[in-house]
Protein backbone atom coordinates (compact mmCIF):
# COMPACT_ATOMS: atom_id res chain seq x y z
CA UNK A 1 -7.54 -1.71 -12.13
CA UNK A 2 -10.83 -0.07 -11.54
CA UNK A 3 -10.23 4.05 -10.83
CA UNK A 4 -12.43 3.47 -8.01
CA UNK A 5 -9.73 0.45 -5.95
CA UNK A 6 -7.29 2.92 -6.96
CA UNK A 7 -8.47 5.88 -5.44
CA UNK A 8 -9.77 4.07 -2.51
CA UNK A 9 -6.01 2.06 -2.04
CA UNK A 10 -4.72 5.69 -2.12
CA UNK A 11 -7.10 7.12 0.33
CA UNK A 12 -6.40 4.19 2.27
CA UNK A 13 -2.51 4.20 1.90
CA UNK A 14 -2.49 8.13 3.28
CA UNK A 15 -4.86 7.57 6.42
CA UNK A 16 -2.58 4.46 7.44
CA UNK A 17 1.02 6.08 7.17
CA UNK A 18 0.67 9.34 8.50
CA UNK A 19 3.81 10.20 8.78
CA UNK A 20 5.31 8.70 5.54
CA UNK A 21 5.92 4.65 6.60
CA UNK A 22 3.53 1.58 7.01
CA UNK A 23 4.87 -1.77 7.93
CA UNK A 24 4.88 -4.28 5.42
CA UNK A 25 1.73 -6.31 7.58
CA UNK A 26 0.17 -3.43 6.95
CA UNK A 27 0.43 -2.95 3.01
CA UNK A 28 -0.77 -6.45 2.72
CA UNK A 29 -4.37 -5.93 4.54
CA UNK A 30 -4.86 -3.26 2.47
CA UNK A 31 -3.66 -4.63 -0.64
CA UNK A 32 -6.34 -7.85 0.88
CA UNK A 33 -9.14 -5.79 1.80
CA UNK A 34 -9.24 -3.77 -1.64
CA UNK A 35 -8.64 -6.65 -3.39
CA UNK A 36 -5.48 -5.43 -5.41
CA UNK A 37 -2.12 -7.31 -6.01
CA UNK A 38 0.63 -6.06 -3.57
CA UNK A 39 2.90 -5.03 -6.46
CA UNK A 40 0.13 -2.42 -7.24
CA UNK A 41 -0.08 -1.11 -3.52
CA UNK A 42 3.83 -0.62 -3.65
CA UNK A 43 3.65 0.99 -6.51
CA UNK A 44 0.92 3.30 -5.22
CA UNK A 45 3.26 3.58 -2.29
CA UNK A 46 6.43 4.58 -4.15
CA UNK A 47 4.56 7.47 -5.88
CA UNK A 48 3.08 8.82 -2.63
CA UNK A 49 6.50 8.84 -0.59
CA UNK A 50 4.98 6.26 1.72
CA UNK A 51 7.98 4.00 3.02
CA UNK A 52 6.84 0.34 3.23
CA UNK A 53 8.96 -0.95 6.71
CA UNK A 54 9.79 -4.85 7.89
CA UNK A 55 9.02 -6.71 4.56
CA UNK A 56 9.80 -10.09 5.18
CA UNK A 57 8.29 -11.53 2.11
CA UNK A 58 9.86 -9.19 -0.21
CA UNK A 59 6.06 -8.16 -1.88
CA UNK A 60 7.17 -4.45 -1.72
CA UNK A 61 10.69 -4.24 -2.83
């Protein structure tokens, strides 16, 4: 992954859970609109605190 998707994903991740959670719809569009696998979003997630809420696919558990 390019430094730059990753900083951007965790710019991206901060502004959209403000206070700690994001709802799994959520994750994905970002995941989408940077162009990174889910897996590496939840990851990102995990390491910032950021709970990921309502996953009904199961990408980000």
């Amino acid at each position: 992954m390019l430094i730059e998707n990753r900083e951007k994903m965790i710019l991206a991740l901060r502004e959209a859970a403000p206070q700690g959670r994001i709802s799994c719809e959520e994750a994905r569009a970002l995941a989408e609109n940077i162009n990174l696998p889910y897996e590496l979003v939840g990851e990102a997630a995990d390491e910032l605190g950021i709970k990921i809420q309502a996953c009904q696919l199961g990408c980000f558990e």
